[in-house]
Protein backbone atom coordinates (compact mmCIF):
# COMPACT_ATOMS: atom_id res chain seq x y z
CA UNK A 1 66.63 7.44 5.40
CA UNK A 2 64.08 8.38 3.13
CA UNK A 3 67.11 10.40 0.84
CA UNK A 4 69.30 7.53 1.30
CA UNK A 5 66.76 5.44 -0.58
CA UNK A 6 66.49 8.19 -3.76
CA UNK A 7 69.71 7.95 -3.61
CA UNK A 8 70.60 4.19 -4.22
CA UNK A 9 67.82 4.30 -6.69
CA UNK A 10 69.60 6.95 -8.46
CA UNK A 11 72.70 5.59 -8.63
CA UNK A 12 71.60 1.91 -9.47
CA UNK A 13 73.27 0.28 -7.00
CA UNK A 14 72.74 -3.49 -4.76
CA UNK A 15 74.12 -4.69 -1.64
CA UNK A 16 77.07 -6.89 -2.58
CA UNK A 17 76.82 -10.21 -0.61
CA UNK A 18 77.69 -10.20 2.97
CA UNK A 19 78.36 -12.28 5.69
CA UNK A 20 79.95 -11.75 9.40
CA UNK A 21 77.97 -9.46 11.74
CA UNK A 22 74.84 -8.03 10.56
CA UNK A 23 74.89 -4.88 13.26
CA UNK A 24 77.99 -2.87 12.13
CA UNK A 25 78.08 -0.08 14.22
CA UNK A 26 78.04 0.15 18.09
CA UNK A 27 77.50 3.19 20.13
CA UNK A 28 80.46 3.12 22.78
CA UNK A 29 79.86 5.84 24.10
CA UNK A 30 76.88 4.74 25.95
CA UNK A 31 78.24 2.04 27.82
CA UNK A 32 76.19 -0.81 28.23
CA UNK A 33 72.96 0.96 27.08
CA UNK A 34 74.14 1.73 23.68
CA UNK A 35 72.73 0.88 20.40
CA UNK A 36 73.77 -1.39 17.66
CA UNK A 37 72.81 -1.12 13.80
CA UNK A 38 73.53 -1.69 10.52
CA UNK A 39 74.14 1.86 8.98
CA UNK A 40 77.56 0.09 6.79
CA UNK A 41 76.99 -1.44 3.52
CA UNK A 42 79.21 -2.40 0.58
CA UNK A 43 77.08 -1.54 -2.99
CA UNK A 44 78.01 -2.21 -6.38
CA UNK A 45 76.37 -1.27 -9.47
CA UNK A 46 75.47 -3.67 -12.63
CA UNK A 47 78.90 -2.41 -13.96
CA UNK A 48 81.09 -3.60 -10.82
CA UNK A 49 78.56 -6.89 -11.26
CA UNK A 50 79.63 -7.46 -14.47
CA UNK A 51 83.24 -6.76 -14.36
CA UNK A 52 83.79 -8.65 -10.73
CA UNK A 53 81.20 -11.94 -10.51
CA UNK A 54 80.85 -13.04 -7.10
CA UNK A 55 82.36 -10.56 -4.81
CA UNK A 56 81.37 -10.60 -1.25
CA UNK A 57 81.78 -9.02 2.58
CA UNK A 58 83.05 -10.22 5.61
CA UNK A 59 82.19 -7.97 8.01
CA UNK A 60 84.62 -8.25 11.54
CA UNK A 61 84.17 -7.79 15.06
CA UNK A 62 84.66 -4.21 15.85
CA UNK A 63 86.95 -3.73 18.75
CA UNK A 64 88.01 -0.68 19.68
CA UNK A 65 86.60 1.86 16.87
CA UNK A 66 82.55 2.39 16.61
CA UNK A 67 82.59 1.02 13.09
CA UNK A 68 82.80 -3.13 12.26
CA UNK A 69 85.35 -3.35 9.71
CA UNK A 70 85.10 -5.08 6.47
CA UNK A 71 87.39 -7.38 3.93
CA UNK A 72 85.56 -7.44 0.35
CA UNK A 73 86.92 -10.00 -1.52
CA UNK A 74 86.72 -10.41 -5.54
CA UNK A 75 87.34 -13.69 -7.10
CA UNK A 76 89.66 -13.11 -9.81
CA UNK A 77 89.66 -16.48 -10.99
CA UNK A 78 86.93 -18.22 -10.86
CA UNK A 79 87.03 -22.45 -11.63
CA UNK A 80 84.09 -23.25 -14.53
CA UNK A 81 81.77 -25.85 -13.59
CA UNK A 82 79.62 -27.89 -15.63
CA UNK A 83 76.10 -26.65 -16.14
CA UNK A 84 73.53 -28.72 -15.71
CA UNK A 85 70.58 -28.72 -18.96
CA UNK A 86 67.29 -26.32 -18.02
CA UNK A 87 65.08 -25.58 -20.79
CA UNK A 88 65.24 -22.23 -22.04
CA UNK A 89 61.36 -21.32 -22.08
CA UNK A 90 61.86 -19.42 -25.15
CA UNK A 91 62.98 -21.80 -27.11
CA UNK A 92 59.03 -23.35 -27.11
CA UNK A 93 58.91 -20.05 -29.75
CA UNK A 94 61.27 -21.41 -32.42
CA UNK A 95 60.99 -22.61 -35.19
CA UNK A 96 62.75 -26.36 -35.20
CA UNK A 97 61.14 -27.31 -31.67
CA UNK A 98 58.09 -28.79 -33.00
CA UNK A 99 60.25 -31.28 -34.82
CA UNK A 100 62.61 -32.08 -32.16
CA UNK A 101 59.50 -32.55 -29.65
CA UNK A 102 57.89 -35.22 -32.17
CA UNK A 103 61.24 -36.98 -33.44
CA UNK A 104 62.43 -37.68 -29.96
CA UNK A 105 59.05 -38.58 -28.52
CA UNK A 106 58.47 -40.96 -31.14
CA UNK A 107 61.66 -43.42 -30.33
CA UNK A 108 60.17 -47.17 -29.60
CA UNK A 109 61.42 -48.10 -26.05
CA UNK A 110 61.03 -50.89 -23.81
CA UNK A 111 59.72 -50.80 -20.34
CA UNK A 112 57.15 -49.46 -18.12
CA UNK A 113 55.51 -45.90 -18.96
CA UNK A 114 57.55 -43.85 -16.42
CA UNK A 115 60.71 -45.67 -18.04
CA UNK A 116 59.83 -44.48 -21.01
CA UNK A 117 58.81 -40.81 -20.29
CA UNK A 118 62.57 -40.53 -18.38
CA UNK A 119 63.92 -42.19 -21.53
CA UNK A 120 62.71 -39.80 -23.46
CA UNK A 121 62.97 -36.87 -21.74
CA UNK A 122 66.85 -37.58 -21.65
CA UNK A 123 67.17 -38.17 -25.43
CA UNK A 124 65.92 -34.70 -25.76
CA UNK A 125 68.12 -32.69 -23.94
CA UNK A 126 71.04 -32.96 -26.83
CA UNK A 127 68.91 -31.58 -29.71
CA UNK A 128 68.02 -28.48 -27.09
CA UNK A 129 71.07 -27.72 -26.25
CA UNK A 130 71.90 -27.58 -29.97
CA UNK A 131 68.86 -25.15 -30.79
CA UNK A 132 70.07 -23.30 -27.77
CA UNK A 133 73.20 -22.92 -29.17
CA UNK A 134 71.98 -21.92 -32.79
CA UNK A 135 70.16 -18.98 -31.48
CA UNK A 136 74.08 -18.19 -29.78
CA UNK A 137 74.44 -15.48 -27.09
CA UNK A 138 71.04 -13.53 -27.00
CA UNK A 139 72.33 -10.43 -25.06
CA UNK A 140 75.48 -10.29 -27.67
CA UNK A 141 72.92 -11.29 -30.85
CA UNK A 142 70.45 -8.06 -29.51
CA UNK A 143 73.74 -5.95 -29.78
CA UNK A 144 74.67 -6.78 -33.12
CA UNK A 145 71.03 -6.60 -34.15
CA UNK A 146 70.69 -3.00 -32.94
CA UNK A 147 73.66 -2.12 -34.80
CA UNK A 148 72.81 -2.85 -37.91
CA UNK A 149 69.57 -1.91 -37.13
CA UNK A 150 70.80 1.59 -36.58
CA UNK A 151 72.80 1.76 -39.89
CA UNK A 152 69.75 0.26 -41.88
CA UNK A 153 67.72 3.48 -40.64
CA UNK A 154 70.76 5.92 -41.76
CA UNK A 155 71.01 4.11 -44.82
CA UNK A 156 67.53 4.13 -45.48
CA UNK A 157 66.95 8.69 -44.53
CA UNK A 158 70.19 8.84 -47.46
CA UNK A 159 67.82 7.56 -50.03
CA UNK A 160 64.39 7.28 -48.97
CA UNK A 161 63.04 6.13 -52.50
CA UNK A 162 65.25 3.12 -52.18
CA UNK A 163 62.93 -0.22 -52.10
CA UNK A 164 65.54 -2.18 -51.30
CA UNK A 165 66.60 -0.47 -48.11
CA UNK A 166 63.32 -0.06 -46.67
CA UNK A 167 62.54 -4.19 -47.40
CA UNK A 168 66.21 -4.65 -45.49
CA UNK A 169 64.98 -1.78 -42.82
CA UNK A 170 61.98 -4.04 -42.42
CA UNK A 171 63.84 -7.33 -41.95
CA UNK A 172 65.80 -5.72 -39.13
CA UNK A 173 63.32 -4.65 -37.80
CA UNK A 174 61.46 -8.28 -37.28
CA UNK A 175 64.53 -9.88 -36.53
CA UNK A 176 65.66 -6.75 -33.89
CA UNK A 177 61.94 -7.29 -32.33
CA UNK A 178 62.28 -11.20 -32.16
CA UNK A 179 65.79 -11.15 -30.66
CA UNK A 180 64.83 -8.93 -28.01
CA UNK A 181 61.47 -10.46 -27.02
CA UNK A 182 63.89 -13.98 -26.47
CA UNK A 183 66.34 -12.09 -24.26
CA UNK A 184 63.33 -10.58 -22.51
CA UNK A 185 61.59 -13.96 -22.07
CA UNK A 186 65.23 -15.80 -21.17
CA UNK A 187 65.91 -12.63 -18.38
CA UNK A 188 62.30 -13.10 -17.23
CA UNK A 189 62.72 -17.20 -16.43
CA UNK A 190 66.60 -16.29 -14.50
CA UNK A 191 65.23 -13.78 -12.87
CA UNK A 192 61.90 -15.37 -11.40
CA UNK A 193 60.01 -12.60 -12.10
CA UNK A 194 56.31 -13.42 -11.45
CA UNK A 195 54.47 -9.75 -12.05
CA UNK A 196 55.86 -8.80 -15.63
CA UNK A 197 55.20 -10.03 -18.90
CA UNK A 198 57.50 -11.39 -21.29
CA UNK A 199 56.58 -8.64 -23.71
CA UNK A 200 57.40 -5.95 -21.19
CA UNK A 201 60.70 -4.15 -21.68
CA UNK A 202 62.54 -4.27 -18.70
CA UNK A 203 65.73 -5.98 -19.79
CA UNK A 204 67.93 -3.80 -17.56
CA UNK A 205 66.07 -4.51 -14.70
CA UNK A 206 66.10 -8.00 -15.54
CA UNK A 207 69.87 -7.54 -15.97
CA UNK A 208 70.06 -6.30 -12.12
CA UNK A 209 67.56 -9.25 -10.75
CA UNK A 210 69.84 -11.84 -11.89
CA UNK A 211 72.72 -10.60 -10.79
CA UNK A 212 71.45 -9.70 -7.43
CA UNK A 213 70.33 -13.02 -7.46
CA UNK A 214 73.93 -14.69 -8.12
CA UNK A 215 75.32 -12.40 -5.49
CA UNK A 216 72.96 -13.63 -2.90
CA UNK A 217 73.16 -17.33 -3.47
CA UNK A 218 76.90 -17.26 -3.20
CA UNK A 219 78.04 -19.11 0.01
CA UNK A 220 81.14 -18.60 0.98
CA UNK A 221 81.41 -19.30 4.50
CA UNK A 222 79.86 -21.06 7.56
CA UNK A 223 79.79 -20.38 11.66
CA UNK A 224 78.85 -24.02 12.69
CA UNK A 225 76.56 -24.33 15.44
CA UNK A 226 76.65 -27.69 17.94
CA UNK A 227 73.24 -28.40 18.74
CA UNK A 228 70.95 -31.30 20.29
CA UNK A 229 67.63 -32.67 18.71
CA UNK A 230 65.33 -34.50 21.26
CA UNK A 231 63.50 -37.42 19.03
CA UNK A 232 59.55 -37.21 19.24
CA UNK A 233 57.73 -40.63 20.42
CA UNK A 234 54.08 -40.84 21.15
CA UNK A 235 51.37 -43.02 19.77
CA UNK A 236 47.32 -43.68 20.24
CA UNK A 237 46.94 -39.81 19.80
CA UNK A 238 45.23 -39.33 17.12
CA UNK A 239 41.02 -39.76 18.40
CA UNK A 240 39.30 -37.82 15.26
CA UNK A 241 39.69 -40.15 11.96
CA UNK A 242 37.71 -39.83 8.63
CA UNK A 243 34.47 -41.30 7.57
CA UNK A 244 34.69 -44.25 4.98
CA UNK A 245 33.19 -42.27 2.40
CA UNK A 246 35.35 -39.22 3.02
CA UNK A 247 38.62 -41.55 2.94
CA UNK A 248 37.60 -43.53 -0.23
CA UNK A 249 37.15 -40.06 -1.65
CA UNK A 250 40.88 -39.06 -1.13
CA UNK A 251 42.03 -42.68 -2.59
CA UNK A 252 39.92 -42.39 -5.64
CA UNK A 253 41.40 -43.50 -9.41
CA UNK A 254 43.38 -40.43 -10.79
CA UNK A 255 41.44 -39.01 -14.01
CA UNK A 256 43.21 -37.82 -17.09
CA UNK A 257 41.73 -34.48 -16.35
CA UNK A 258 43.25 -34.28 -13.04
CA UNK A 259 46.55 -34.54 -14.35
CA UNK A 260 46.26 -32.35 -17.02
CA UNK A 261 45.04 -29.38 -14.51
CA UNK A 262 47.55 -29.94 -12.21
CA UNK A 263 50.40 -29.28 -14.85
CA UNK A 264 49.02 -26.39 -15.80
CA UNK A 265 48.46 -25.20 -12.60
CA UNK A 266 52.10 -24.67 -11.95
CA UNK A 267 53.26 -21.70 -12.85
CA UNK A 268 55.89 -21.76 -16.40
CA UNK A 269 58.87 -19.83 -14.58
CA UNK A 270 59.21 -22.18 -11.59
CA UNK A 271 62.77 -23.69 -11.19
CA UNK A 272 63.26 -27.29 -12.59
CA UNK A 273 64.60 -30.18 -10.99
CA UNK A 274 67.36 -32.32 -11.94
CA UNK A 275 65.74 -33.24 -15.74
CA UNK A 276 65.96 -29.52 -16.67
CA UNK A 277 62.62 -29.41 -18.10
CA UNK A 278 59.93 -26.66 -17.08
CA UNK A 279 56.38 -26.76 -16.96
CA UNK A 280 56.17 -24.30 -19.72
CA UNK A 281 57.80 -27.21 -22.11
CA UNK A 282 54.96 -29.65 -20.85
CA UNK A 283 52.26 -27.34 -21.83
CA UNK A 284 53.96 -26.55 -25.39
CA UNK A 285 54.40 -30.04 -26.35
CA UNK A 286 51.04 -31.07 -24.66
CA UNK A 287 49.45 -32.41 -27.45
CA UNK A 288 52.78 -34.70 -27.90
CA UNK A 289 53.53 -35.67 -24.52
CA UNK A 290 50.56 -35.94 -22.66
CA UNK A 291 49.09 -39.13 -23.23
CA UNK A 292 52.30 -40.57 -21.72
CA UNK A 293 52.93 -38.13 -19.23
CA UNK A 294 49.52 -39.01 -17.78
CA UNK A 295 49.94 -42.53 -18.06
CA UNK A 296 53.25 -42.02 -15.93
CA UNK A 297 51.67 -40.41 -13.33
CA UNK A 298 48.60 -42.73 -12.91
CA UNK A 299 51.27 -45.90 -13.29
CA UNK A 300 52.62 -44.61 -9.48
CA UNK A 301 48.74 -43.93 -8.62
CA UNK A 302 48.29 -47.98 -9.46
CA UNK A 303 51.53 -49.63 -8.27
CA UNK A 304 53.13 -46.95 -5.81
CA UNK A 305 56.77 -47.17 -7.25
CA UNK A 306 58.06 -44.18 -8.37
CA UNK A 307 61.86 -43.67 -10.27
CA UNK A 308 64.55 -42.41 -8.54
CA UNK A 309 65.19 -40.58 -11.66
CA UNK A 310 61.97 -38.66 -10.90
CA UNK A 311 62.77 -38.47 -7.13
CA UNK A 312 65.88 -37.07 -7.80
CA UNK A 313 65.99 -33.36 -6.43
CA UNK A 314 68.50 -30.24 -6.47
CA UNK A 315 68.99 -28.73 -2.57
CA UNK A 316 69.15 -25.09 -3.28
CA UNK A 317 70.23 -23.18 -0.32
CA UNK A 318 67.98 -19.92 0.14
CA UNK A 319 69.38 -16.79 2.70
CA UNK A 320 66.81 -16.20 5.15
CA UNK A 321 68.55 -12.95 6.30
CA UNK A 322 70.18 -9.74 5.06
CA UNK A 323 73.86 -10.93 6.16
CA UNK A 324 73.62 -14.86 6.29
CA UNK A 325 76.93 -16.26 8.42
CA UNK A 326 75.68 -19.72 10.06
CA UNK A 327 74.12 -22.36 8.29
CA UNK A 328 70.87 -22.05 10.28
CA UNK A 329 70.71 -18.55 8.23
CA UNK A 330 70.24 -20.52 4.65
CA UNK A 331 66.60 -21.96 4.01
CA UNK A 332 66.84 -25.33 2.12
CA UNK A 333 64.70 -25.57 -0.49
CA UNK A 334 64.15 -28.78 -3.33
CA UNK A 335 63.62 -28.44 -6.75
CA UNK A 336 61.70 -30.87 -8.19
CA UNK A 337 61.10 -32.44 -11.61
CA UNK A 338 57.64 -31.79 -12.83
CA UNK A 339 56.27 -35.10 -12.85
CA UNK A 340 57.27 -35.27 -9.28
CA UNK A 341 55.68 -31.78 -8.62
CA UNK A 342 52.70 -33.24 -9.85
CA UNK A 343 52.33 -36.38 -8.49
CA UNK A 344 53.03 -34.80 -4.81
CA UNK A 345 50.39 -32.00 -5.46
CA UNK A 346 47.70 -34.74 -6.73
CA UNK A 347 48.30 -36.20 -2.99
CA UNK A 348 48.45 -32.48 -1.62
CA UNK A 349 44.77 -31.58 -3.12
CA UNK A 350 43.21 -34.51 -1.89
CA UNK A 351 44.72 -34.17 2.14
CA UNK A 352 43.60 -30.95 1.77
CA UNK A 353 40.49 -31.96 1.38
CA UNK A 354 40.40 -33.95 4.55
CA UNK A 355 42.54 -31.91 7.39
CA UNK A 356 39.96 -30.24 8.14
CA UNK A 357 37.97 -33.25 9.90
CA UNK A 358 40.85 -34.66 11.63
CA UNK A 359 42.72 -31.38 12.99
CA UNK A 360 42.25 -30.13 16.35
CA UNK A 361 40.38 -26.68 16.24
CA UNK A 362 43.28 -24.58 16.98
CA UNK A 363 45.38 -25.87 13.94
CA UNK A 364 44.51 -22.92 11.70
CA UNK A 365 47.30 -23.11 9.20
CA UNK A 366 47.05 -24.45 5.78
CA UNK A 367 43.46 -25.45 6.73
CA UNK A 368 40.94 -24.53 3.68
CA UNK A 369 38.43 -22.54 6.14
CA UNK A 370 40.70 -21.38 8.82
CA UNK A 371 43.19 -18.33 8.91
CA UNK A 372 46.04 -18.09 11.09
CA UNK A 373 45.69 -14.37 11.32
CA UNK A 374 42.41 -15.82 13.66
CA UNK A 375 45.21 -17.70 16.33
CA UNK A 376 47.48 -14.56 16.02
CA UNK A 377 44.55 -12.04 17.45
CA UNK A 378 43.58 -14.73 19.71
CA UNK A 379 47.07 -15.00 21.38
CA UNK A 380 47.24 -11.56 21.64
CA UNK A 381 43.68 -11.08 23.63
CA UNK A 382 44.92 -14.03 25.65
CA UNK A 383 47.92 -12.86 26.63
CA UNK A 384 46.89 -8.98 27.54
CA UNK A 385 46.88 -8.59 31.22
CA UNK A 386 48.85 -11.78 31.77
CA UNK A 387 51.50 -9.52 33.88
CA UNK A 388 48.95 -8.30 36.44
CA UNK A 389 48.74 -10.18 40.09
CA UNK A 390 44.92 -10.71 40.73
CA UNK A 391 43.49 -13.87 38.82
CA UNK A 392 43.92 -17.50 38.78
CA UNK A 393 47.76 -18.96 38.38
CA UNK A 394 48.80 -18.65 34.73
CA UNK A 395 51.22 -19.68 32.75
CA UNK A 396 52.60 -19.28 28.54
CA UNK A 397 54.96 -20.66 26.80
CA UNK A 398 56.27 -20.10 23.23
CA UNK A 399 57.23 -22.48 21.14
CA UNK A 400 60.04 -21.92 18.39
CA UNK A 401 59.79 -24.54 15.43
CA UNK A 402 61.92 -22.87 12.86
CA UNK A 403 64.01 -25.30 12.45
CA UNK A 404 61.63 -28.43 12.96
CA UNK A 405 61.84 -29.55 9.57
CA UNK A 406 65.53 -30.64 10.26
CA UNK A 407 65.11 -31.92 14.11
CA UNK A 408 61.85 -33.50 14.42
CA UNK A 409 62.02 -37.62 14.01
CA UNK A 410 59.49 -38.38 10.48
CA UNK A 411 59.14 -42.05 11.84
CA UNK A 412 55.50 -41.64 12.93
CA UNK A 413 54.73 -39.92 9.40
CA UNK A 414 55.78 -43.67 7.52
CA UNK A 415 52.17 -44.80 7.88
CA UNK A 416 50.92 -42.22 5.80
CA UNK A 417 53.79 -42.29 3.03
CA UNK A 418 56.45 -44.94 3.35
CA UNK A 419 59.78 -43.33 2.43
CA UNK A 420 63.04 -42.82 4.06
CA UNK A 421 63.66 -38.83 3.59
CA UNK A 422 62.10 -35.94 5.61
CA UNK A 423 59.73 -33.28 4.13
CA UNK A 424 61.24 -31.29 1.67
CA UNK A 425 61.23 -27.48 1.42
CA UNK A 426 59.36 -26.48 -2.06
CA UNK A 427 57.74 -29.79 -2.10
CA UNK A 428 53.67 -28.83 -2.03
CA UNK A 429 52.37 -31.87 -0.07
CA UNK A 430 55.45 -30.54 2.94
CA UNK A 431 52.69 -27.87 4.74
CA UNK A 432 49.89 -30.51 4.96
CA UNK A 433 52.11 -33.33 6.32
CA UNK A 434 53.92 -30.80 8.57
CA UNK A 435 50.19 -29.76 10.06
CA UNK A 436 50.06 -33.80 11.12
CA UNK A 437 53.11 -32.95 13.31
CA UNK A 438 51.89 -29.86 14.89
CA UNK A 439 48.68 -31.81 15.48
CA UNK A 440 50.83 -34.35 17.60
CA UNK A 441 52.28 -31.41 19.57
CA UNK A 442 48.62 -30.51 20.20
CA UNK A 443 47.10 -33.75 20.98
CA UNK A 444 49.98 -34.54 23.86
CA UNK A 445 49.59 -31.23 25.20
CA UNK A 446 46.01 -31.96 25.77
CA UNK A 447 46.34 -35.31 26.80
CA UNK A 448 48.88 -33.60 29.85
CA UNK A 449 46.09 -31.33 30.70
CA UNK A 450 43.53 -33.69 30.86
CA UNK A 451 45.84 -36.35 32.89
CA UNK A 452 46.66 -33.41 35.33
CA UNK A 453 44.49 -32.40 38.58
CA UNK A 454 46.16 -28.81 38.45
CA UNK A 455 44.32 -27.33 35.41
């Protein structure tokens, strides 16, 4: 395995996108006791990428022969869609964006603060796509660069006593150097890569990233699954509540401060929502837009009412697995608009700060304090010897909430945040709220034992 490894390394190849059956090959010959793995794979290198966008797998049942066959399709047409505006991070670089941020933030509008931070944000999108499109294609731009680059160093060994070829050499030069650091920074944002710098040269393997990336987030197909969700309904659980001077704490008056750490907390390369603008563009144009920025988030601090132009989210669909084939194999995740990020993660900080009083002692996740690795070792000491006769009665059970984001009823959650949605996926208050539901689980389980004579 170990040469097979050196081997796709050396050629530069990827999986190409599969769905169908994950084990491809079954060992017959062994009846019922045979094995099953997956030793077939389709691979394409940045080439095949390239020449053939979107190809994928399907991988069939294998009947007679050891082997599960395969169909790999190509697209070869593919329908253009519209794309949807997302800030290019390194356009907060180039020259003209200081002007655009203060000409477009400076329009005179009407309405409440949040109004006019949407407003705004809206107008701007036209004048970025139009710097976007001055700078043209980046990866075609670097090419041309390089070329003349390269004759501007031939010209300049023919006659080395020539000033004017070495000031021309020169300007390549800059202009080769500033091309390539945008591609760079543009490759770095698509491809989500969080342990490189922008100034590191890795645009091939930035090349590869995002178009394994495209690969995998093509969905082609779906094995539908019939399945029945049992609503949750219990009240009068909850015993342990917080202090008065812990809980008027958590509802205290957002500070400018606060707001200001919590967008630059989040990290420049996450994915935007449905506005198109990252966190890196809030932090450029800080100086410009955060007075009102800050204003718009303390507005839904004071009056609770938030836009649904803020609220407004993208449902990415994430493969959980190697060969995704049912729609339970696809994590949904939301991405956000920044103000929204930040509003949510304001909330998140402060329950944080207060789980801890009100969650039963075995509730070790997302807890500041607690580890789950602690439960995990737990379980395990618990558990050993559970197969052996002598002892009291025993019993486990294990629960599986993988999918309890989609079936558990949110009703019960609407007295701590009124809304009419679920948690969302990528959302950073979703883990604390999701610990309140667990904590129900626990708190009727121990109600059952302490009703019951038999434990």
């Amino acid at each position: 395995m170990r040469e097979f490894k050196v081997c796709v390394q050396a050629m530069e190849v990827v999986d190409v996108n599969s769905t169908g059956l994950h084990l491809t090959w079954n060992q017959k010959s062994k009846g019922f006791n045979g094995i099953l793995k997956k030793i077939d794979r389709i691979m394409g290198n940045l080439q095949f990428n390239n020449d053939f966008p979107g190809p994928f797998a399907i991988f069939q049942p294998y009947h007679i022969p050891d082997h599960s066959p395969y169909v790999l399709r190509i697209p070869m047409v593919t329908k253009p869609k519209p794309k949807p505006f997302k800030f290019s991070n390194f356009l907060k670089y180039k020259e003209g964006f200081r002007e655009i941020m203060e000409t477009g933030w400076g329009v005179n509008l009407e309405g409440c603060v949040m109004f006019r931070v949407v407003k705004r944000l809206k107008g701007l999108k036209s004048p970025f796509r139009k710097l976007l499109h001055n700078h043209g294609n980046l990866h075609e731009r670097v090419n041309k660069i390089r070329i003349e680059f390269n004759e501007a160093q031939k010209a300049i060994y023919r006659d080395l006593s020539s000033s004017i070829l070495c000031e021309e050499h020169a300007h390549y030069l800059l202009a080769f150097k500033e091309v390539q650091l945008d591609e760079e920074r543009f490759l770095k944002q698509k491809a989500k890569i969080e342990w490189l710098k922008a100034s590191d040269s890795n645009t091939t393997y930035f090349h590869k990233t995002v178009k394994s990336k495209c690969a995998k987030n093509m969905i082609e197909m779906f094995l539908r699954i019939e399945g029945v969700t049992i609503p949750l309904d219990d009240h009068d659980l909850f015993t342990r509540v917080l202090d008065d001077a812990k809980a008027d704490f958590m509802v205290r008056d957002v500070s400018n401060d606060e707001v200001k750490n919590v967008i630059f907390y989040i990290r420049d390369d996450r994915v935007p929502g449905p506005d198109g603008f990252t966190t890196a563009f809030f932090k450029k144009a800080w100086d410009v837009v955060g007075g009102e920025i800050t204003c718009a988030v303390r507005e839904f601090f004071s009056n609770g009412k938030l836009l649904k132009e803020l609220n407004h989210t993208i449902i990415s669909l994430i493969p959980k697995v190697t060969t995704p084939a049912r729609i339970n194999d696809y994590q949904p995740i939301s991405c956000c608009n920044v103000l929204y990020k930040c509003i949510s993660k304001i909330i998140a900080n402060r329950v944080k700060e207060g789980l801890g009083d009100i969650l039963s002692i075995n509730q070790s996740a997302f807890v500041f304090g607690r580890r789950i690795s602690d439960n995990i070792l737990l379980t395990q000491e618990l558990i050993r010897n559970y197969h052996k006769i002598r002892g009291s009665p025993r019993c486990a059970f294990k629960v599986d909430i993988q999918k309890a984001y989609d079936t558990v009823d949110w009703s019960f959650l609407e007295t701590i945040l009124v809304g009419k949605r679920g948690l969302r996926q990528g959302d950073p208050l979703s883990p604390y709220l999701f610990t309140l539901v667990m904590e129900i689980l626990t708190l009727i389980l121990e109600r059952r034992v302490h009703d019951s004579d038999e434990f």
